[in-house]
N, C-alpha and C. Protein backbone atom coordinates (compact mmCIF):
# COMPACT_ATOMS: atom_id res chain seq x y z
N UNK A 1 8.22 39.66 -4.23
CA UNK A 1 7.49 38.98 -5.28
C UNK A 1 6.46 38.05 -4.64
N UNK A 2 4.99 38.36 -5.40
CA UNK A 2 4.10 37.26 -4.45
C UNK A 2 3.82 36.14 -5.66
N UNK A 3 4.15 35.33 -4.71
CA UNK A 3 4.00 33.72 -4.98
C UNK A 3 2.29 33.09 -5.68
N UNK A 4 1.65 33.32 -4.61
CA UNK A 4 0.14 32.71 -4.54
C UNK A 4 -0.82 34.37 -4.42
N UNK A 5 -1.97 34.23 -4.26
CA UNK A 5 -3.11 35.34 -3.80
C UNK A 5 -3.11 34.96 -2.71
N UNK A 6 -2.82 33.82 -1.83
CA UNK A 6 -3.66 33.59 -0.60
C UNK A 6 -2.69 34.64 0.10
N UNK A 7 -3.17 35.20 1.32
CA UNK A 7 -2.81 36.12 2.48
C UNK A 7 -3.31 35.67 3.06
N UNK A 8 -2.55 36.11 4.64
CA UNK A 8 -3.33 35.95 5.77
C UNK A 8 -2.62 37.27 6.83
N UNK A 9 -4.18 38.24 7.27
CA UNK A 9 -3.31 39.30 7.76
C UNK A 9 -3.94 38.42 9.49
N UNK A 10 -2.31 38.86 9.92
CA UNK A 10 -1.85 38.75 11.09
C UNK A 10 -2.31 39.59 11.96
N UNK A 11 -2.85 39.53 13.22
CA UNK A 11 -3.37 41.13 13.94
C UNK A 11 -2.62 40.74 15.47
N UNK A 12 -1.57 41.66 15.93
CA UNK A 12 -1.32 41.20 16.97
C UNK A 12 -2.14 41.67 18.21
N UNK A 13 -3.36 41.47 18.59
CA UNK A 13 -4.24 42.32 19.64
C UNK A 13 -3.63 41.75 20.99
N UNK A 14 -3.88 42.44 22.06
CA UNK A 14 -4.05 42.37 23.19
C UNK A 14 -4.56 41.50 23.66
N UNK A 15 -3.91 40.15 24.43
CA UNK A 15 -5.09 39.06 25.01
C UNK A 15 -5.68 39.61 26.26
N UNK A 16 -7.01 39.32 26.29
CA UNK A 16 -7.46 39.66 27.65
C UNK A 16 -7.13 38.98 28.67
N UNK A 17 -7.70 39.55 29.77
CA UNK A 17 -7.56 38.70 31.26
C UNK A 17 -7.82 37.54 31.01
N UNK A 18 -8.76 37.24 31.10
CA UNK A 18 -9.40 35.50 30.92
C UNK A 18 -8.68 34.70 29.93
N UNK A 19 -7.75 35.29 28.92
CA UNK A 19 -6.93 34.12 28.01
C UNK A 19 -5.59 34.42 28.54
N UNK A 20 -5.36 35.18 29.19
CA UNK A 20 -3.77 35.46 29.42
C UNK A 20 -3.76 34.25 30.87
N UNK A 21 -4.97 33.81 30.97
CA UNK A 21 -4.95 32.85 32.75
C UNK A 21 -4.60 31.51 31.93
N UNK A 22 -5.34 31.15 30.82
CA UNK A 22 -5.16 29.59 30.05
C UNK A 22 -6.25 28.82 31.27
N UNK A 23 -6.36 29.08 32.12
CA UNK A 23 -7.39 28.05 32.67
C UNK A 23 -8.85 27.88 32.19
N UNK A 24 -9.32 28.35 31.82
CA UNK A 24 -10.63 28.23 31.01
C UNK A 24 -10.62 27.32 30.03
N UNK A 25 -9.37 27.84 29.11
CA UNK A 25 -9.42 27.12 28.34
C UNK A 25 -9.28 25.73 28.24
N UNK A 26 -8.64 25.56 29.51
CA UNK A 26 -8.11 24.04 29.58
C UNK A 26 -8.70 23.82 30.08
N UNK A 27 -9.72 24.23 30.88
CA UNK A 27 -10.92 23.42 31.47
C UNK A 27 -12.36 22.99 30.35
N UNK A 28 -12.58 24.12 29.35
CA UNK A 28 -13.42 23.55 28.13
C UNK A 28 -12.69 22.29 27.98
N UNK A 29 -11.68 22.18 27.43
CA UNK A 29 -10.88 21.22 26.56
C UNK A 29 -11.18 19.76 27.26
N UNK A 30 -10.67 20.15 28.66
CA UNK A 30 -11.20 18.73 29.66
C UNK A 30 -12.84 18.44 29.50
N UNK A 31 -13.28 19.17 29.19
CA UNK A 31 -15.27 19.07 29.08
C UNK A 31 -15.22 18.39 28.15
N UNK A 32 -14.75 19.01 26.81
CA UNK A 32 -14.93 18.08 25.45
C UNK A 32 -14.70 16.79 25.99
N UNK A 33 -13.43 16.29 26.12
CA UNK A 33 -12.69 15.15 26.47
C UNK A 33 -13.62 14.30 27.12
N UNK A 34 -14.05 14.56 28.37
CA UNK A 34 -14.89 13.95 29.47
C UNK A 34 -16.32 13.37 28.60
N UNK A 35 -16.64 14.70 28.00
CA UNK A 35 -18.08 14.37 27.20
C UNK A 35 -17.71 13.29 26.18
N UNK A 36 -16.60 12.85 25.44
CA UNK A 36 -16.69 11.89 24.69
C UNK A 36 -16.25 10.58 25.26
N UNK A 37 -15.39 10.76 25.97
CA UNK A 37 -15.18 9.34 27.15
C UNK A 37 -16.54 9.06 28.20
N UNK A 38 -17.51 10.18 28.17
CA UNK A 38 -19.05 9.00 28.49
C UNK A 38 -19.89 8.75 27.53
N UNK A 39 -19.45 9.48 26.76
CA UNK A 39 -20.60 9.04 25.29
C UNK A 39 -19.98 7.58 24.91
N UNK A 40 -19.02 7.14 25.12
CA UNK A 40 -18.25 6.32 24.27
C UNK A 40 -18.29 5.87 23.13
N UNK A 41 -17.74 4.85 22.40
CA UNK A 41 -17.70 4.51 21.27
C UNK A 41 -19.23 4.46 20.22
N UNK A 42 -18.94 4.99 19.61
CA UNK A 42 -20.52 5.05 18.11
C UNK A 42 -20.23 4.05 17.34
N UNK A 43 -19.92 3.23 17.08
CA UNK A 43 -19.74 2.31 16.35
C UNK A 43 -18.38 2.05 15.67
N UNK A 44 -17.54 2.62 16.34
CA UNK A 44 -16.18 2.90 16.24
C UNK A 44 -15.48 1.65 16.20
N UNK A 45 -15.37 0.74 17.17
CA UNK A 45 -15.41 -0.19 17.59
C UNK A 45 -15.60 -1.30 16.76
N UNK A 46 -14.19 -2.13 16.83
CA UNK A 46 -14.36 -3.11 16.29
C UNK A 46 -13.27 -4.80 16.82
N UNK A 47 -14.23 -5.83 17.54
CA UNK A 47 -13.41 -6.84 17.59
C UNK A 47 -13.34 -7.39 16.26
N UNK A 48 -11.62 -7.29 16.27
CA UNK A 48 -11.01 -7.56 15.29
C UNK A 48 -11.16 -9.33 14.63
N UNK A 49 -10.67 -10.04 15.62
CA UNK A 49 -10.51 -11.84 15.00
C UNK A 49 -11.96 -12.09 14.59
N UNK A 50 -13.22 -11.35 15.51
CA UNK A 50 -14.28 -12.12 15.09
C UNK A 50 -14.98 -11.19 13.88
N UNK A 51 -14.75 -10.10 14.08
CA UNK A 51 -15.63 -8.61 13.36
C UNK A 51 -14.05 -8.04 12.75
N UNK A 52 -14.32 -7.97 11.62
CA UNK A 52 -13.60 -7.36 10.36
C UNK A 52 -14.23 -5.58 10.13
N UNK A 53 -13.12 -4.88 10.10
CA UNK A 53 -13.77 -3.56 9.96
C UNK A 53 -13.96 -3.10 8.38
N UNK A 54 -15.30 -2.74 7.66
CA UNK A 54 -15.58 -2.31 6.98
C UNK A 54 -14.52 -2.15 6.08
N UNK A 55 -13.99 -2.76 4.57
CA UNK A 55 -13.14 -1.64 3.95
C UNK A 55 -13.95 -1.68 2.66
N UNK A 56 -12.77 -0.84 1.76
CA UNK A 56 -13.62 -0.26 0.53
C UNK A 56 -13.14 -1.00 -0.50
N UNK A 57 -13.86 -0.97 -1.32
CA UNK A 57 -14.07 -1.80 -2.83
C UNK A 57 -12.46 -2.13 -3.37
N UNK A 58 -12.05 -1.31 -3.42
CA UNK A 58 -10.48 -0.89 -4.17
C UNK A 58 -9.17 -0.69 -2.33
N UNK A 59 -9.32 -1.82 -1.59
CA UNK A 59 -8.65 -1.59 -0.53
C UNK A 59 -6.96 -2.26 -1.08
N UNK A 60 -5.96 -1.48 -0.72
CA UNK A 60 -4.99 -1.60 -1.12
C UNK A 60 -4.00 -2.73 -0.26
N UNK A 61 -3.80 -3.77 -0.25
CA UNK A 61 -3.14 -4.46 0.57
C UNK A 61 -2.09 -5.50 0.18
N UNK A 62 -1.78 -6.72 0.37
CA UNK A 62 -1.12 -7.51 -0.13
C UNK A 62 -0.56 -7.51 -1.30
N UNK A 63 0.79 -7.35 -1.47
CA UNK A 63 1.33 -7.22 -3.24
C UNK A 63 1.01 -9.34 -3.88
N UNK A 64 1.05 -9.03 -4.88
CA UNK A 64 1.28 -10.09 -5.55
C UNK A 64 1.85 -10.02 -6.49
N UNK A 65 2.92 -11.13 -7.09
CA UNK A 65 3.11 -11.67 -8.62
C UNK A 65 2.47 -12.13 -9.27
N UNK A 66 1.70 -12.05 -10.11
CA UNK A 66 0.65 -12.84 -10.76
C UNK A 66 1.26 -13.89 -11.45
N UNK A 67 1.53 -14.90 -12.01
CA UNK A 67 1.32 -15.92 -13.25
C UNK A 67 0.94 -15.75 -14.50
N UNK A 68 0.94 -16.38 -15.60
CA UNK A 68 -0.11 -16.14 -16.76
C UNK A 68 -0.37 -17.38 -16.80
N UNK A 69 -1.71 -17.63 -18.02
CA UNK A 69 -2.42 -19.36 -17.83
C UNK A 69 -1.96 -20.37 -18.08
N UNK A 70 -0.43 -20.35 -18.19
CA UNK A 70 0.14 -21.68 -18.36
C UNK A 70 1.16 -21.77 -16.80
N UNK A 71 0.81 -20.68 -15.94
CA UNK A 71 1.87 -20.86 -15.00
C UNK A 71 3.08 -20.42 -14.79
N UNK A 72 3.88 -19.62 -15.57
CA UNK A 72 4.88 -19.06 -15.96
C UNK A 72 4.82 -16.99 -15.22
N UNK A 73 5.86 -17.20 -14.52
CA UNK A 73 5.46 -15.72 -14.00
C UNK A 73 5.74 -14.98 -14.76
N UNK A 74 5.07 -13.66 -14.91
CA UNK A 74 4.89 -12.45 -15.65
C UNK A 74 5.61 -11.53 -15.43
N UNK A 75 6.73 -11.28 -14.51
CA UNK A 75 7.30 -10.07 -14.06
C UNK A 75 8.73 -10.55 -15.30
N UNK A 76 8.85 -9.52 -16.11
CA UNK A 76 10.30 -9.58 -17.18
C UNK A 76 11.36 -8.67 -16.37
N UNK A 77 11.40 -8.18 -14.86
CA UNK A 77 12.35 -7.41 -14.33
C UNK A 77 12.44 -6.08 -15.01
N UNK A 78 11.56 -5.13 -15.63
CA UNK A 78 11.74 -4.10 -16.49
C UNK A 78 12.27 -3.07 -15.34
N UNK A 79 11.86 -3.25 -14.07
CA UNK A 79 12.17 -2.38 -12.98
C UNK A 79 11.23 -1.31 -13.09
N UNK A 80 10.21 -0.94 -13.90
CA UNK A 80 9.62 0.28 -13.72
C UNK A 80 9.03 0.28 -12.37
N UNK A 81 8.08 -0.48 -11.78
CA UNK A 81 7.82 -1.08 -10.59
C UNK A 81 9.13 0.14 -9.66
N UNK A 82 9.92 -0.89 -9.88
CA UNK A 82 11.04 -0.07 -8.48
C UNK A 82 11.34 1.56 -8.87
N UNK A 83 11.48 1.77 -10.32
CA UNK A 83 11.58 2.98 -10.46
C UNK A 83 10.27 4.10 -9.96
N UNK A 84 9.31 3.78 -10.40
CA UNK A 84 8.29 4.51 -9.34
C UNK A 84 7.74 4.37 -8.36
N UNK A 85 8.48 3.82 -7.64
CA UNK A 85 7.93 3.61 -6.12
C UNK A 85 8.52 4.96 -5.47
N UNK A 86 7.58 5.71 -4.79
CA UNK A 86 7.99 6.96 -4.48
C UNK A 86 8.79 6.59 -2.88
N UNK A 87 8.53 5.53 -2.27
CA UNK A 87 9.21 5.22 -1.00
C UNK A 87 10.26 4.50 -0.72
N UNK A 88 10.78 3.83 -2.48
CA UNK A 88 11.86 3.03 -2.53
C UNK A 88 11.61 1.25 -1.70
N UNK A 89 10.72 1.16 -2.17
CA UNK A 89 10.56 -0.04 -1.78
C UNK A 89 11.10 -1.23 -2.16
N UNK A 90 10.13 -1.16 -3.21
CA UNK A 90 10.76 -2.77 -4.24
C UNK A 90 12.73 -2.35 -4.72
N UNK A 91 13.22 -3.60 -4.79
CA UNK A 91 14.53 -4.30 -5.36
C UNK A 91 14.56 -5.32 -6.11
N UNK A 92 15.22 -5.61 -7.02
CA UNK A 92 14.82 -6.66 -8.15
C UNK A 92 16.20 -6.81 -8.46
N UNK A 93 16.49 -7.96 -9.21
CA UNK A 93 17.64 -8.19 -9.36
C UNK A 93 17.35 -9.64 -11.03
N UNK A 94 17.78 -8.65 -11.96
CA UNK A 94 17.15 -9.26 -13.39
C UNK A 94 18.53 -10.84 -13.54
N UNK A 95 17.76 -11.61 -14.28
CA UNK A 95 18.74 -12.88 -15.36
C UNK A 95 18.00 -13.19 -16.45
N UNK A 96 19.04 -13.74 -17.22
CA UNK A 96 18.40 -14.47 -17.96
C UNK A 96 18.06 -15.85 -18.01
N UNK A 97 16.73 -16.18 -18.45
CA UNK A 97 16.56 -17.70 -18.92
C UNK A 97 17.32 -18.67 -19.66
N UNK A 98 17.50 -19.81 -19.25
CA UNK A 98 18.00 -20.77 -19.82
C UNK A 98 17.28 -21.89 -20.82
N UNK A 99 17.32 -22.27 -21.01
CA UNK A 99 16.36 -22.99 -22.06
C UNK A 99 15.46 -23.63 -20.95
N UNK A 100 16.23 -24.60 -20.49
CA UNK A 100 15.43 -25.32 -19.20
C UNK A 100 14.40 -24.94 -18.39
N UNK A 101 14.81 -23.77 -18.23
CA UNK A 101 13.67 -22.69 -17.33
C UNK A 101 12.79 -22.05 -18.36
N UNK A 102 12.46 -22.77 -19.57
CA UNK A 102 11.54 -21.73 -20.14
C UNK A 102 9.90 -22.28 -20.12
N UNK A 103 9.79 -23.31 -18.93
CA UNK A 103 8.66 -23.05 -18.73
C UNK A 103 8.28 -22.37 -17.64
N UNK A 104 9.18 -21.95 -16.69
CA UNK A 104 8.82 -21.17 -15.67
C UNK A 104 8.75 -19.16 -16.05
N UNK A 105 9.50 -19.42 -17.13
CA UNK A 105 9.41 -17.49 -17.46
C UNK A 105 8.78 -17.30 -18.52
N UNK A 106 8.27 -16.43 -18.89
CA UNK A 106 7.35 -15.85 -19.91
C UNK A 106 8.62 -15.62 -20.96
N UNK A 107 9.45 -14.51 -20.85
CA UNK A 107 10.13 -13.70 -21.29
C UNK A 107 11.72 -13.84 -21.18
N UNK A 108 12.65 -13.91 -22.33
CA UNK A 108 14.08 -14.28 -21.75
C UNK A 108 14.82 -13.45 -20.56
N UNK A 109 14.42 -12.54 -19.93
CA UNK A 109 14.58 -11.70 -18.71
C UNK A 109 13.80 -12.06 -17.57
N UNK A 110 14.11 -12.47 -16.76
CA UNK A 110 13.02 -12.26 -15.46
C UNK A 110 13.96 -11.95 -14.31
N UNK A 111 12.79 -12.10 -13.01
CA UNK A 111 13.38 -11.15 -11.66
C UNK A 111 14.23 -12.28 -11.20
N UNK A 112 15.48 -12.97 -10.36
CA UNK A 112 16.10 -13.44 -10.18
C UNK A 112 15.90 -13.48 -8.80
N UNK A 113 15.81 -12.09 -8.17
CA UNK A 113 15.47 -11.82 -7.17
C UNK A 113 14.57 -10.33 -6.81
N UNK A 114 13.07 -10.42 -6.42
CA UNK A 114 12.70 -9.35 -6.33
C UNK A 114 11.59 -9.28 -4.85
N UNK A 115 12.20 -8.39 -4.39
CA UNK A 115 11.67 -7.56 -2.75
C UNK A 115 11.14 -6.99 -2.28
N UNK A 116 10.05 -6.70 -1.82
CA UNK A 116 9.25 -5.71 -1.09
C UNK A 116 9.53 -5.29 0.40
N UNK A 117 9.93 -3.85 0.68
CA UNK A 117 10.06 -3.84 2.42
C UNK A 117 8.72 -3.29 2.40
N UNK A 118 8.37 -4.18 3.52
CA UNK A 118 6.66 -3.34 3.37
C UNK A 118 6.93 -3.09 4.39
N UNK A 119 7.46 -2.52 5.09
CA UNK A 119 7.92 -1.58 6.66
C UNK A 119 7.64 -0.04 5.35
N UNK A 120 8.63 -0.20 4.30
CA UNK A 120 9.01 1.46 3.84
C UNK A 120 7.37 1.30 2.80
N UNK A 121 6.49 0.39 2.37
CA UNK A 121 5.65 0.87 0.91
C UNK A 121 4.80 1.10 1.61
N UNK A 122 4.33 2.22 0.80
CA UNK A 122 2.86 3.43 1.53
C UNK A 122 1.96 2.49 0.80
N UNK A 123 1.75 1.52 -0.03
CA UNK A 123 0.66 0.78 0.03
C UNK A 123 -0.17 1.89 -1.36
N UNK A 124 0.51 3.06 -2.49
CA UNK A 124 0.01 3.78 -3.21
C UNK A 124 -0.65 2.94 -4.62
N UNK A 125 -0.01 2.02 -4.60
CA UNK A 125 -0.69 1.29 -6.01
C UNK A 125 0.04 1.90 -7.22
N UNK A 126 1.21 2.62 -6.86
CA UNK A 126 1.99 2.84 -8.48
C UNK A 126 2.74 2.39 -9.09
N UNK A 127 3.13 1.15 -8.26
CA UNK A 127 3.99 -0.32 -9.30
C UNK A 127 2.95 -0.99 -9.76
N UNK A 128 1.59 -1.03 -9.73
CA UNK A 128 0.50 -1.73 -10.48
C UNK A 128 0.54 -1.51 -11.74
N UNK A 129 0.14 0.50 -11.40
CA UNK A 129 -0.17 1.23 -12.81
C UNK A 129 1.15 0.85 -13.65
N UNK A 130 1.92 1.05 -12.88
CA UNK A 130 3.52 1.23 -14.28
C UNK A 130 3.95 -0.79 -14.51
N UNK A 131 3.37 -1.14 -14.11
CA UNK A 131 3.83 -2.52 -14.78
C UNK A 131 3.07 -2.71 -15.95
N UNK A 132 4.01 -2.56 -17.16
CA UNK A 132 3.44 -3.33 -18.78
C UNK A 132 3.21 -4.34 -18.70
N UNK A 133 3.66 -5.46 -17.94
CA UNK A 133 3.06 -6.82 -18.13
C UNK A 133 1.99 -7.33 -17.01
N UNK A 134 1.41 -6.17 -16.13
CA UNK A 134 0.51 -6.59 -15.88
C UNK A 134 0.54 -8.04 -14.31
N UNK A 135 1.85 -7.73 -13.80
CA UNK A 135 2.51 -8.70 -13.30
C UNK A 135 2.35 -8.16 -12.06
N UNK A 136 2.05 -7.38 -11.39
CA UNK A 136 2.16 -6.85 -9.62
C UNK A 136 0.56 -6.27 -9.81
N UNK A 137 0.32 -6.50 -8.27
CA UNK A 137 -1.13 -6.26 -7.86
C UNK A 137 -1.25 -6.28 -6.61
N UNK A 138 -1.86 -4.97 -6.02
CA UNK A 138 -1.74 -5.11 -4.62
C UNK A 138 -3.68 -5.45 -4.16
N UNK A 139 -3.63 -6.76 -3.38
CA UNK A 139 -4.76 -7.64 -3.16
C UNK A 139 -5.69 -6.77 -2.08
N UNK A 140 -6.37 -7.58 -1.78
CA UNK A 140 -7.49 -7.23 -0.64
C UNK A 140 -7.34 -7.62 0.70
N UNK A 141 -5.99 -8.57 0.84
CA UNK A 141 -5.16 -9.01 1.94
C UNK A 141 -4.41 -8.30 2.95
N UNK A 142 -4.82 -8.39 3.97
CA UNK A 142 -3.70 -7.87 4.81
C UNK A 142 -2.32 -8.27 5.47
N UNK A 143 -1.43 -7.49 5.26
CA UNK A 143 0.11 -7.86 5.41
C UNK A 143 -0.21 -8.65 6.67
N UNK A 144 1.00 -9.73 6.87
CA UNK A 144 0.90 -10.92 8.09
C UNK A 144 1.67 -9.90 9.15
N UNK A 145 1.31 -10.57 10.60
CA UNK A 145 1.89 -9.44 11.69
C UNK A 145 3.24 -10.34 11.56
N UNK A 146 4.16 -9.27 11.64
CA UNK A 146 5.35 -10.39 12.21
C UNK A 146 6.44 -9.89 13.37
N UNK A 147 7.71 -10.46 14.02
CA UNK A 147 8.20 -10.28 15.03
C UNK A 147 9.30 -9.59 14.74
N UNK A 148 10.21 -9.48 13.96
CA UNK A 148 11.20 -8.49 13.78
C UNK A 148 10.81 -7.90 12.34
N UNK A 149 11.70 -6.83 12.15
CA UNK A 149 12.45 -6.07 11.18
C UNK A 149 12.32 -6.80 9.71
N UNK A 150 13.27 -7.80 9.81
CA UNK A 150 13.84 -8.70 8.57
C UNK A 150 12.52 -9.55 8.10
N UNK A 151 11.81 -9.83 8.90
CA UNK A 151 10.72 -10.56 8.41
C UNK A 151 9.70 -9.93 7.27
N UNK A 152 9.86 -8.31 7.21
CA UNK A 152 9.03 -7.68 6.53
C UNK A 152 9.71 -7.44 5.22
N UNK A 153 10.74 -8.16 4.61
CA UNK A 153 11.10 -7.47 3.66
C UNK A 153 10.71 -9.11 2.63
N UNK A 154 9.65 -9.06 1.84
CA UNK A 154 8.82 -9.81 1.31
C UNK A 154 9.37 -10.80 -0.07
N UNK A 155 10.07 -11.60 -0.78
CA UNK A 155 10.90 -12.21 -1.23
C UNK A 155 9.76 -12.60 -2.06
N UNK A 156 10.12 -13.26 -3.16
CA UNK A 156 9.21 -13.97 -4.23
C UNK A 156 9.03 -15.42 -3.51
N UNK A 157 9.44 -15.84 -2.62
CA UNK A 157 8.75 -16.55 -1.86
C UNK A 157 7.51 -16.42 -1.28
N UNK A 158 7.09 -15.28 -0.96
CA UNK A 158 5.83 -14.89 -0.23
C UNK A 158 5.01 -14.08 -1.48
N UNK A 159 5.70 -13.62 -2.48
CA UNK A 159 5.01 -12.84 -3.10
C UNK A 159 4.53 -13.27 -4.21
N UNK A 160 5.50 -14.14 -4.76
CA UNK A 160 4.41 -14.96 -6.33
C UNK A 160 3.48 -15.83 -6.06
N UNK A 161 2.53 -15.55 -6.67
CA UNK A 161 1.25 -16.60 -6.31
C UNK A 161 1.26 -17.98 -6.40
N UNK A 162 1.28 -19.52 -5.65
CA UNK A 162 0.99 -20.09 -5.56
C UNK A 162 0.14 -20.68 -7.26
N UNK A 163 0.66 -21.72 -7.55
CA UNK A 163 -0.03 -22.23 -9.14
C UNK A 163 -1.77 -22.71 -8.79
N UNK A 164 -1.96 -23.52 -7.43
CA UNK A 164 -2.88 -23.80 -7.19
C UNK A 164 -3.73 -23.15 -6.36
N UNK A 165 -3.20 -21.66 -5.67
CA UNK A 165 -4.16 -20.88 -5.36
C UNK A 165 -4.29 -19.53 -5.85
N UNK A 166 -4.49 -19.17 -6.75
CA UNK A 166 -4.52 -18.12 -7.72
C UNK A 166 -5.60 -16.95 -6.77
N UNK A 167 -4.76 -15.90 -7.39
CA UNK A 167 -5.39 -14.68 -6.33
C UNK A 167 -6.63 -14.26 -7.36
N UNK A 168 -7.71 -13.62 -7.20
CA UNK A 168 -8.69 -12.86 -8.34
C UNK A 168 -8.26 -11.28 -8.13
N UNK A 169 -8.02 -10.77 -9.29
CA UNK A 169 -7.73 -9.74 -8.93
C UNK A 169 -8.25 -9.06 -10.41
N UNK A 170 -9.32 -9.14 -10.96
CA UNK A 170 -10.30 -8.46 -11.67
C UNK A 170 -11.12 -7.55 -11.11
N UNK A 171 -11.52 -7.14 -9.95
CA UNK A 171 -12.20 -5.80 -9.74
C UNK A 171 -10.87 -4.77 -9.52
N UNK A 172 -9.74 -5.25 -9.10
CA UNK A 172 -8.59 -4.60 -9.47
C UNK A 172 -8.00 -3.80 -10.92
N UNK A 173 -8.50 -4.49 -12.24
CA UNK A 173 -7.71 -4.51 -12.88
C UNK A 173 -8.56 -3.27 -13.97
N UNK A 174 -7.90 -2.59 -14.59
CA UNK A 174 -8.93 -1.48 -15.68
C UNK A 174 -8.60 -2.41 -16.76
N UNK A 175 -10.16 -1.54 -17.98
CA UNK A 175 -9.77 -1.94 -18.94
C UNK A 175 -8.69 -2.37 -19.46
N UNK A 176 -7.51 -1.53 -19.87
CA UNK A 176 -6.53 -1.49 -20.28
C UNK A 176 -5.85 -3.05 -20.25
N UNK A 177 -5.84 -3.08 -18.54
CA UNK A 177 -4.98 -3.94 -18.32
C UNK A 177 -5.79 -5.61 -18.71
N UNK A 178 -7.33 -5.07 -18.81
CA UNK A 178 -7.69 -6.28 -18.84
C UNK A 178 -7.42 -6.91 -20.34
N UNK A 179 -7.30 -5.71 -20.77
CA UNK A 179 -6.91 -6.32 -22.49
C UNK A 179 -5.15 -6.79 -22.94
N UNK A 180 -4.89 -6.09 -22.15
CA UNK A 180 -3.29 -6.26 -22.41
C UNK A 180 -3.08 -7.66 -21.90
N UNK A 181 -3.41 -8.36 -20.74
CA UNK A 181 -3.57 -9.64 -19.94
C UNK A 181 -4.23 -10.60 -21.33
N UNK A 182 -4.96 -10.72 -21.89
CA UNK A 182 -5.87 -11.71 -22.55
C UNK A 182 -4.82 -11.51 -23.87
């Protein structure tokens, strides 16, 4: 039973002298090589601390928690976030609000505890799309270098935004979300 149209016919010919030696070939291969180690770098090249390399409009980096305008974080723990993360990244761990705490939560549910290993997230942007409230956003930031393992697994300590330094994250955001937010 065929699957697809694509084929590919196989021909087993006879190698000649000159490929049955492999030295030719590996001597082109060393030519290429040589020819681009004196051409050197085209603009390839980039010092990093002082020269930033080029990225693009929509560069995927730093997660965030957002806030809403009274300060109160936006994540209600719905888990969709963790449910489509195709790499298993995020962990969340839901409670409920107490009266006391209801100026810190939007919603009588929030994350209690919620995690990012950014060792395992491919950085795809599909806990953005699937959050209804509009609450995760991956920034224009790049992840901090760090020294072990454990340091990369990202806590709402590192990840909810700061009240007094608010991230912009409107060339991020589509319609949709910009209406659902307001």
């Amino acid at each position: 039973m065929k699957l697809t149209n694509r084929s590919k016919v196989v021909s087993n010919k006879e190698m000649t002298f000159m490929e049955k030696l492999y030295l030719p070939e590996i001597l082109k291969g060393m030519a290429i090589t040589m020819r681009h180690a004196l051409a050197g770098p085209k603009g390839k090249v980039f010092s990093y601390p002082e020269q930033e390399k080029p990225r693009t409009k929509f560069w995927r980096g730093l997660h965030v928690l957002k806030r809403d305008e009274e300060g109160r974080e936006r994540c209600t723990a719905c888990g969709l976030c963790a449910v489509v993360c195709p790499a298993e990244a995020i962990t969340m761990t839901s409670a409920e609000r107490t009266r006391d705490e209801k100026h810190l939560y939007r919603e009588e549910k929030y994350a209690s505890v919620y995690e990012i290993n950014m060792l395992r997230c491919i950085f795809c942007g599909l806990c953005e799309e699937a959050c209804p409230k509009s609450a995760i956003y991956l920034t224009d930031r790049l992840v901090d270098v760090e020294t072990n393992r454990g340091s990369f697994v990202y806590g709402k300590d590192k990840l909810v935004e700061k009240i007094n330094e608010r991230v912009d994250i409107t060339a991020r955001q589509s319609e949709l979300q910009k209406k659902t937010v307001k």
